[in-house]
Protein backbone atom coordinates (compact mmCIF):
# COMPACT_ATOMS: atom_id res chain seq x y z
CA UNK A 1 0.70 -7.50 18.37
CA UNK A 2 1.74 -10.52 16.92
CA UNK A 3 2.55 -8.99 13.09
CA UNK A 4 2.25 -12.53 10.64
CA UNK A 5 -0.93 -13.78 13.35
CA UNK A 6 -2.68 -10.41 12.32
CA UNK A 7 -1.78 -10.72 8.67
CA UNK A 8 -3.04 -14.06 8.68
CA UNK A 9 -6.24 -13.20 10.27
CA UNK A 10 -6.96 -10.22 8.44
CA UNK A 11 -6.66 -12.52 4.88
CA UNK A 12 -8.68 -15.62 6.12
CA UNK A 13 -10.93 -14.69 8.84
CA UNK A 14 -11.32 -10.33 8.30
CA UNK A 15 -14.71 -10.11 10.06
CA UNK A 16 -13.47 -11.47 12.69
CA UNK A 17 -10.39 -10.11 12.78
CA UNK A 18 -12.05 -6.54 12.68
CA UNK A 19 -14.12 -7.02 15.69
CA UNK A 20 -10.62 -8.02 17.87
CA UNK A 21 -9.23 -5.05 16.36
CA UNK A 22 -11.63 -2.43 17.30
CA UNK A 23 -11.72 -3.94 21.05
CA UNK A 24 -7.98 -2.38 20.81
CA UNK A 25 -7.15 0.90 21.71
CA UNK A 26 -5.98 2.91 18.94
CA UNK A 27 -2.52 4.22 18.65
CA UNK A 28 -1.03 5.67 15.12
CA UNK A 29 2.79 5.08 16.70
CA UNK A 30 2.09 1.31 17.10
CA UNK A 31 0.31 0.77 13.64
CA UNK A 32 2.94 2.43 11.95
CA UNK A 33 5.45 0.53 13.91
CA UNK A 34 4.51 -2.49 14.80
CA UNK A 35 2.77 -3.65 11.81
CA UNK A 36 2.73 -0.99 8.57
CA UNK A 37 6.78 -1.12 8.98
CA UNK A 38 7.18 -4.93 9.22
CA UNK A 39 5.03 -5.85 6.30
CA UNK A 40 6.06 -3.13 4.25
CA UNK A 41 9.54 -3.64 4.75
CA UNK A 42 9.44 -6.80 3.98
CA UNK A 43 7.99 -5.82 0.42
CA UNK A 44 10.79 -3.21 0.19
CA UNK A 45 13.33 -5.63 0.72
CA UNK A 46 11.78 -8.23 -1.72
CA UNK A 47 11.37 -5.37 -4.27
CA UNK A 48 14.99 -4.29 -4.44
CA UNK A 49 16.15 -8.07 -4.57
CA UNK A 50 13.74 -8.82 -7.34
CA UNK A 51 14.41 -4.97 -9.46
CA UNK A 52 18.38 -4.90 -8.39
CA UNK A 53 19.30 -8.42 -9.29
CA UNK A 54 16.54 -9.84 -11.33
CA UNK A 55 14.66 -7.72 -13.37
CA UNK A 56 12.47 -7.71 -16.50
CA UNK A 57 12.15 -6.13 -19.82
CA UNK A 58 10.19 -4.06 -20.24
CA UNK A 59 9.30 -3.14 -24.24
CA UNK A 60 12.36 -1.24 -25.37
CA UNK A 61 14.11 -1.43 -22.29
CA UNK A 62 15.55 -3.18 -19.20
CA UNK A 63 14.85 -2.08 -15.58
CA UNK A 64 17.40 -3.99 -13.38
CA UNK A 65 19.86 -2.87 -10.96
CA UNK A 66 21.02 -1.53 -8.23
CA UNK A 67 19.60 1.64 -8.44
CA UNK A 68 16.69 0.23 -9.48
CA UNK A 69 16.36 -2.05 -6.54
CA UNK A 70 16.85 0.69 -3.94
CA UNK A 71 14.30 3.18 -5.87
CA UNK A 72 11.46 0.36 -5.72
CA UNK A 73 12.25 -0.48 -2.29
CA UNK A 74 11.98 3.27 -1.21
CA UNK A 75 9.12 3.96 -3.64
CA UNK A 76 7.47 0.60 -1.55
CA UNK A 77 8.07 1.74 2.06
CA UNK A 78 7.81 5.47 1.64
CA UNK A 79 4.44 4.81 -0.28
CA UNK A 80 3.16 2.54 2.77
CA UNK A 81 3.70 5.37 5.39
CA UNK A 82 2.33 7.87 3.79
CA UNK A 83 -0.43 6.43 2.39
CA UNK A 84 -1.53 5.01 4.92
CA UNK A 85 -1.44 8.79 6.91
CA UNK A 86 -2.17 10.63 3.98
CA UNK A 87 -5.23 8.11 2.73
CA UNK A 88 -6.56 7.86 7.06
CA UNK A 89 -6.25 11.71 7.57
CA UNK A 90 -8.91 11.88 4.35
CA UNK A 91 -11.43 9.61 4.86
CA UNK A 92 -11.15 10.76 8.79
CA UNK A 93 -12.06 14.12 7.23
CA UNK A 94 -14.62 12.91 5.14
CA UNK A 95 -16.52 10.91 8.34
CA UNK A 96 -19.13 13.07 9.32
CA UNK A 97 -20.45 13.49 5.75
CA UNK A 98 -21.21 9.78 5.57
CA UNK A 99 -22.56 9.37 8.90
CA UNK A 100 -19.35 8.18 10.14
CA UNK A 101 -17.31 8.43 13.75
CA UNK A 102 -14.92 10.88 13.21
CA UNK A 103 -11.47 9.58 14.88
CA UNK A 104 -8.24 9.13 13.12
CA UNK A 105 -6.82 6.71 14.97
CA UNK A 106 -9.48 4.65 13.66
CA UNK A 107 -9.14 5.76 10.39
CA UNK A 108 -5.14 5.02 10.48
CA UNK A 109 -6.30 1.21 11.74
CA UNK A 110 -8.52 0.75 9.15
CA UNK A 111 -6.12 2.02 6.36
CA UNK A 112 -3.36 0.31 7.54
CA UNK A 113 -4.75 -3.20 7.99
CA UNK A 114 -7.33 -3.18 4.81
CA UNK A 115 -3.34 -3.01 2.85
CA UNK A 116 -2.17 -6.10 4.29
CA UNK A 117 -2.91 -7.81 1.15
CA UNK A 118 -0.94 -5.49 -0.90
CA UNK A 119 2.12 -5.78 1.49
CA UNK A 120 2.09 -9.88 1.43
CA UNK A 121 1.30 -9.91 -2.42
CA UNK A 122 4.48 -7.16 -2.50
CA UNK A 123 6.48 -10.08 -1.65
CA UNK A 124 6.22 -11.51 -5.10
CA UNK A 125 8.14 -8.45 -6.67
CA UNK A 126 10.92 -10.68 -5.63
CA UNK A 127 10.40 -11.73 -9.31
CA UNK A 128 9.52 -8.55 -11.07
CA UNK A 129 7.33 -10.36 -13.59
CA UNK A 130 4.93 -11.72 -10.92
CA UNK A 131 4.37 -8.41 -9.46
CA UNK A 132 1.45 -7.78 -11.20
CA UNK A 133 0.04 -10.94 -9.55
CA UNK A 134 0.69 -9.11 -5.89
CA UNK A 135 -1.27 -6.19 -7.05
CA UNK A 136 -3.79 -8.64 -8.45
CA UNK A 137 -4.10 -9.85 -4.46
CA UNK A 138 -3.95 -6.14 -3.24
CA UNK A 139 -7.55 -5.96 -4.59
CA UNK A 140 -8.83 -8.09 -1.71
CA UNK A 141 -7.74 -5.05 0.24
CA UNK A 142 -10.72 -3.47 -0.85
CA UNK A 143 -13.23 -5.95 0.69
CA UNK A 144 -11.45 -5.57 4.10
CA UNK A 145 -12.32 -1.60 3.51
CA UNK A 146 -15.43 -2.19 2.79
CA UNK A 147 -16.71 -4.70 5.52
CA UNK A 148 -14.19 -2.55 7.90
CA UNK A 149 -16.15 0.75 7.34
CA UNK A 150 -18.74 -0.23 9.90
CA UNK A 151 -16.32 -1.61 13.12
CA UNK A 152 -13.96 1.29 12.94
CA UNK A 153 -15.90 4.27 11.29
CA UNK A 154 -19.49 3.15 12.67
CA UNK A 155 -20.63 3.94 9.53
CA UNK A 156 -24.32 2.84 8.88
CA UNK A 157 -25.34 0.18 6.51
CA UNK A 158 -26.75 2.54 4.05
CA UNK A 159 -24.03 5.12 4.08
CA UNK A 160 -21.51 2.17 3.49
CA UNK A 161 -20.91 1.74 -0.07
CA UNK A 162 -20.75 5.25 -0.63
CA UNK A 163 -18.37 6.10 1.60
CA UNK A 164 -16.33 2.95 0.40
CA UNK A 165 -16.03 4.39 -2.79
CA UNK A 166 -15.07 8.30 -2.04
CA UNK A 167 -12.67 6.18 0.39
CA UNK A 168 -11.32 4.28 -2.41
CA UNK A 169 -11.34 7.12 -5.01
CA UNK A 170 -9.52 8.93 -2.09
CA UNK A 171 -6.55 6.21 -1.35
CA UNK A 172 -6.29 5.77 -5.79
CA UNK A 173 -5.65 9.84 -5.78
CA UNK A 174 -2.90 9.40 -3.13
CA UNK A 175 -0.99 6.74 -4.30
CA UNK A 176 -0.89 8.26 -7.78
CA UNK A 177 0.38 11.43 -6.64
CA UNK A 178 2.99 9.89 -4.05
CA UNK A 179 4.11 8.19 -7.19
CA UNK A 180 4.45 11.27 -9.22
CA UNK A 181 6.11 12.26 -6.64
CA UNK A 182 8.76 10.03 -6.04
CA UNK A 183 9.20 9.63 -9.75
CA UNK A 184 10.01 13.26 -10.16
CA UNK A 185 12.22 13.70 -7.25
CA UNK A 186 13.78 10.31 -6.28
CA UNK A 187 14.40 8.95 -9.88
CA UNK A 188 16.12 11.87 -11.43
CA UNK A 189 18.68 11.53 -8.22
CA UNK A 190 19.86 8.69 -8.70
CA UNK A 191 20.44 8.79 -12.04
CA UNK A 192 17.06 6.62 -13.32
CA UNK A 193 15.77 7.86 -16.46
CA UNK A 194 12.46 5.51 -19.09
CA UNK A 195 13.53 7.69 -21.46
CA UNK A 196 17.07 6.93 -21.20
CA UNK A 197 17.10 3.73 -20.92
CA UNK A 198 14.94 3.42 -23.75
CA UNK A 199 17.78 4.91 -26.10
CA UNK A 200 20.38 2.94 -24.58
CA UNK A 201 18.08 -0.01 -25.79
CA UNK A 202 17.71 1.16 -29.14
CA UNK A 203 21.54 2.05 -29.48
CA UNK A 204 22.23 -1.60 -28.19
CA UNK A 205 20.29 -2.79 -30.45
């Protein structure tokens, strides 16, 4: 699998692209691998440059550096794996009650490549303050859910939108508690605090 060829498909040409995909043989190992990695990585890596040696201010305070970088960057790849698992294993679950193949390797391809925009638009948190603009692009993640429903779930035309938004409603719920997550455990260790920062603002100031 030719990683940037599949990207680019799956942005200009998805319906397409879906039908080549589910003429593939499933395999979770060489999603995760071979594509969710790559991309996701390369988000990571644009995530700490842009938080570690960039930054932006934000209100009363200033999130830049080092630690920073490397929390985003984890916080990025960490949130790609398991979401993707956490977000396929779900919907997999939920199959059946929308008339839906149940098969989780199909559920972990359609997770994983329906986020490629969200991975390429992560790029631009290489400059924190056009970030938002990335997650502005991940929303055209959400069409290639919804017009992937039917080549890798064979889910029928009118169970689709209805399982496209439990879906959706499911993948929200897991990326706001992986956040929570990370937020409780991975910021307090290594040393990243709002609150703090906010009051070394104000005391600057």
């Amino acid at each position: 699998m030719n990683v940037i060829n599949r990207a680019k498909s799956m942005i200009l040409s998805p319906k397409t692209e879906w039908d080549v995909i589910d003429g593939e043989q499933p395999d979770n190992a060489k999603v995760i691998t071979g594509y969710v990695l790559p991309l996701a990585g390369l988000a990571a890596i644009a995530a700490f440059i842009g938080y570690a040696f960039i930054g932006f201010d934000a209100g009363l305070f200033r999130i830049k550096g080092i630690n920073w970088g490397i929390y985003q960057a984890i916080n990025t790849l960490v949130g790609a794996v398991l979401g993707v698992f956490v977000s396929a294993f779900v919907i997999d679950a939920l199959a059946s009650s929308f008339g839906s193949e149940k098969n989780m390797g199909r559920s972990v391809q359609l997770v994983a490549y329906a986020y490629t925009p969200a991975w390429v638009g992560g790029l631009l948190a290489v400059l924190p303050r056009l970030a938002f603009l990335g997650a502005i692009f991940a929303l055209y993640g959400l069409y290639l859910l919804y017009i992937g429903l039917p080549k890798m779930k064979r889910t029928p035309e009118d169970k689709q939108l209805s399982y496209f938004i439990v879906s959706l409603l499911v993948i929200l719920a897991v990326y706001f508690v992986i956040g929570m997550i990370m937020s409780a455990l991975v910021m307090p260790s290594m040393g990243l605090s709002m609150s703090k920062d906010i009051l070394e603002s104000i005391k600057i100031q």
